[in-house]
Protein backbone atom coordinates (compact mmCIF):
# COMPACT_ATOMS: atom_id res chain seq x y z
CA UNK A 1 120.15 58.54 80.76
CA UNK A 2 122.40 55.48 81.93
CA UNK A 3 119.89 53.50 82.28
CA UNK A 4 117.41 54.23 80.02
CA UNK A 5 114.78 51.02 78.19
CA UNK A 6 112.91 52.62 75.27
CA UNK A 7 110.23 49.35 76.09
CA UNK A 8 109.64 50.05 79.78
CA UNK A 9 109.09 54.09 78.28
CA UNK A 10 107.24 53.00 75.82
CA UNK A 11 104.92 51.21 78.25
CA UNK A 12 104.45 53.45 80.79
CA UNK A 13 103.36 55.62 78.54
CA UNK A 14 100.62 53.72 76.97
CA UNK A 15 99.21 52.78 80.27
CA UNK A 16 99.40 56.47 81.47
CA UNK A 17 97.18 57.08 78.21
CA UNK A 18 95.26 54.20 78.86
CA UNK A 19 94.29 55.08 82.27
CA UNK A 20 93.56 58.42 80.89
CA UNK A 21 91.43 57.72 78.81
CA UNK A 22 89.52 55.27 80.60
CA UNK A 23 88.69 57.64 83.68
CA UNK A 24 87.51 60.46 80.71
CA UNK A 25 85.18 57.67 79.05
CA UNK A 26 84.57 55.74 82.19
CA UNK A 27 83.62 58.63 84.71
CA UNK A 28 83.91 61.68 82.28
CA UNK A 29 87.06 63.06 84.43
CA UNK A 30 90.39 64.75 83.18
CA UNK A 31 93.24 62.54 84.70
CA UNK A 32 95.01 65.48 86.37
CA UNK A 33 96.62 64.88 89.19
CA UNK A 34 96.48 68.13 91.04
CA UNK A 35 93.23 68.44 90.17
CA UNK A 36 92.34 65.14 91.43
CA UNK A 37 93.94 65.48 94.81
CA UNK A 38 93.22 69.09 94.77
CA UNK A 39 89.28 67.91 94.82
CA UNK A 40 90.22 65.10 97.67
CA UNK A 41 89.74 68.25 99.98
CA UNK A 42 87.38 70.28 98.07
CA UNK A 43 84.90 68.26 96.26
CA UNK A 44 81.65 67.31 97.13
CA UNK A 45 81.89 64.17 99.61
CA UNK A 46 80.26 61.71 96.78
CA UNK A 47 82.75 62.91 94.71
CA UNK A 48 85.83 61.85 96.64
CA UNK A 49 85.66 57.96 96.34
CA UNK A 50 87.02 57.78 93.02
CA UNK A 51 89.96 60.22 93.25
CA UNK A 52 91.14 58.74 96.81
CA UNK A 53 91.16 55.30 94.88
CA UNK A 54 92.65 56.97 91.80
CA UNK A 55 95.59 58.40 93.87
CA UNK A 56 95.83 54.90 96.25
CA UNK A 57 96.39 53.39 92.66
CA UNK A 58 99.17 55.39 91.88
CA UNK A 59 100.96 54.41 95.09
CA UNK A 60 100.29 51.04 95.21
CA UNK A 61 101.07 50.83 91.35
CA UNK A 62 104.36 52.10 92.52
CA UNK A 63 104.80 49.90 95.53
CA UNK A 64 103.90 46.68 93.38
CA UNK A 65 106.61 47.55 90.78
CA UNK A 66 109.48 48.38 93.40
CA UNK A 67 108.06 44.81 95.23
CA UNK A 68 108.44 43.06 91.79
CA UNK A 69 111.77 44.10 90.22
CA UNK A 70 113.66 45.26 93.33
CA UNK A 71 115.97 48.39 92.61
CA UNK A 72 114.20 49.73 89.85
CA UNK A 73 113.83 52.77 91.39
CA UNK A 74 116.80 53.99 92.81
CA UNK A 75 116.27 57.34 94.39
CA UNK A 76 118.95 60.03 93.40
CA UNK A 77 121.68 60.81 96.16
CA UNK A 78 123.21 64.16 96.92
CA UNK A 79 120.59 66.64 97.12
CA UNK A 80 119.95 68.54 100.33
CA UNK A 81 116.40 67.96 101.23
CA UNK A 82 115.93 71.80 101.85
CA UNK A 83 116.61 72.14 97.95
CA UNK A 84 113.93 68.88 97.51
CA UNK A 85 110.97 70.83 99.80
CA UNK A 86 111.30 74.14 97.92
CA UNK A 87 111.61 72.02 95.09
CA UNK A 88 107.97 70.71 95.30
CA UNK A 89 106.58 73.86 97.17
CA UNK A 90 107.48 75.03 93.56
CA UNK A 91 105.97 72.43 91.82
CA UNK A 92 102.58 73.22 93.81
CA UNK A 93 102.58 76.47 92.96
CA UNK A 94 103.11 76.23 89.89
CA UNK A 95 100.38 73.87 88.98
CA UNK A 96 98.07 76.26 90.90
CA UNK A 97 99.10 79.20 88.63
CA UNK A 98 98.99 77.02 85.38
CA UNK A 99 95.58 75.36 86.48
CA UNK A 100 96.99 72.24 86.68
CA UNK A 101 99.70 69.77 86.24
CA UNK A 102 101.87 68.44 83.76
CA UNK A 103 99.54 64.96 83.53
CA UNK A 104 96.46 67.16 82.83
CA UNK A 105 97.61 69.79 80.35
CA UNK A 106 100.66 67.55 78.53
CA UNK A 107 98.35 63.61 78.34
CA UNK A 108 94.86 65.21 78.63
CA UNK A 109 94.91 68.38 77.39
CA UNK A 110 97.17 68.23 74.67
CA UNK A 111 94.89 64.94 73.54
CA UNK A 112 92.09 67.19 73.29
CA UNK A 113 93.87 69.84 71.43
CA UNK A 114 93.76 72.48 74.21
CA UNK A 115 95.56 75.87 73.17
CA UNK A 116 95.95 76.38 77.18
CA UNK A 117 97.21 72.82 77.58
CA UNK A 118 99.75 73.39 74.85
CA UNK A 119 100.75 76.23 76.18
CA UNK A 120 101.38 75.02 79.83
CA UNK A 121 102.85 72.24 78.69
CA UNK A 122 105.46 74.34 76.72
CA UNK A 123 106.03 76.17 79.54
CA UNK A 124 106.64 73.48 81.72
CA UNK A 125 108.90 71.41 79.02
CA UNK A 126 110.82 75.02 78.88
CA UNK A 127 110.87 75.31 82.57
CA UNK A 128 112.56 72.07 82.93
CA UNK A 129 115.07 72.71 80.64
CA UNK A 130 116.01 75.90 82.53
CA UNK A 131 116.31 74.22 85.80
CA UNK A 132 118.40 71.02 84.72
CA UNK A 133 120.61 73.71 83.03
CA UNK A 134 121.18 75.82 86.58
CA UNK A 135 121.46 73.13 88.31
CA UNK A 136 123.84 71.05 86.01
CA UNK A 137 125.86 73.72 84.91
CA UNK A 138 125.56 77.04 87.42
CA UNK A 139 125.52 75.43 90.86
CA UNK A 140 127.69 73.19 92.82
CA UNK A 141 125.15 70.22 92.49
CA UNK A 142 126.38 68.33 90.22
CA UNK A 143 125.22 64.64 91.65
C-alpha cells in the first residue's frame, strides 16, 4: 500500500463499471472475463468478434497507460516463477469451479444481486486473505 491514489482507484473502478455495464446494455453480455475468453474457443464463430475485441481492449488499455505514465506499473520482484505458474493454474481452476471470475461474480453479479455471485465473491475475498497471510507470514517470501 506504498503507493496507493484513492483517485486513480476510484477511477478504475468506475470505468470497470462503466464498461460493464455498457457490454450488458449494449450487447446483453456479463463482463466476465473467464467467461469471455473461455467462449473465444467455445462459442459459436459469430459470437467471437466481440470478446476477441473485448479482451484486445484490455491489453491495449494496459499498454496505452504503461506508454503514457511510464513506471506505473512496476511488476513485483522476488517471486520464483514456478510459484507465479501454479499461481494462475490456480486461479484457472478456480474460476472453473466457481463458474467464473472475480470480474463476473464481484462487478456483475453482485450488481445484479446474485446469491451465487455473493457467495463466490466471499469466497474469493476470503481466499485472498488466506493466501497473503501464508505467504506474508508462514513462508520465506517475504518480497
Amino acid at each position: 500500500m506504498e503507493n496507493f491514489t484513492p483517485y486513480s482507484a476510484l477511477a478504475g473502478g468506475a470505468l470497470i463499471g462503466i464498461a460493464s455495464a455498457m457490454l450488458l446494455f449494449f450487447n446483453g453480455r456479463i463482463a466476465g472475463i473467464s467467461g469471455i475468453m473461455n467462449g473465444v474457443f467455445f462459442a459459436p464463430k459469430n459470437d467471437r468478434t466481440w470478446r476477441l475485441l473485448f479482451l484486445a481492449g484490455l491489453v491495449a488499455g494496459g499498454g496505452l497507460l504503461q506508454w503514457l505514465v511510464p513506471g506505473f506499473n512496476v511488476p513485483r520482484q522476488g517471486y520464483p516463477a514456478e510459484l507465479l505458474a501454479i499461481g494462475g493454474f490456480l486461479v484457472g481452476v478456480g474460476t472453473r469451479i466457481a463458474n467464473g471470475c472475480v470480474s463476473g461474480h464481484g462487478v456483475c453479479g453482485i450488481a445484479r444481486l446474485s446469491i451465487r455471485s455473493i457467495a463466490a465473491t466471499l469466497t474469493f475475498i476470503a481466499a485472498g486473505m488466506l493466501t497473503v497471510y501464508v505467504i506474508r507470514h508462514l513462508s520465506e517470501l517475504t518480497a
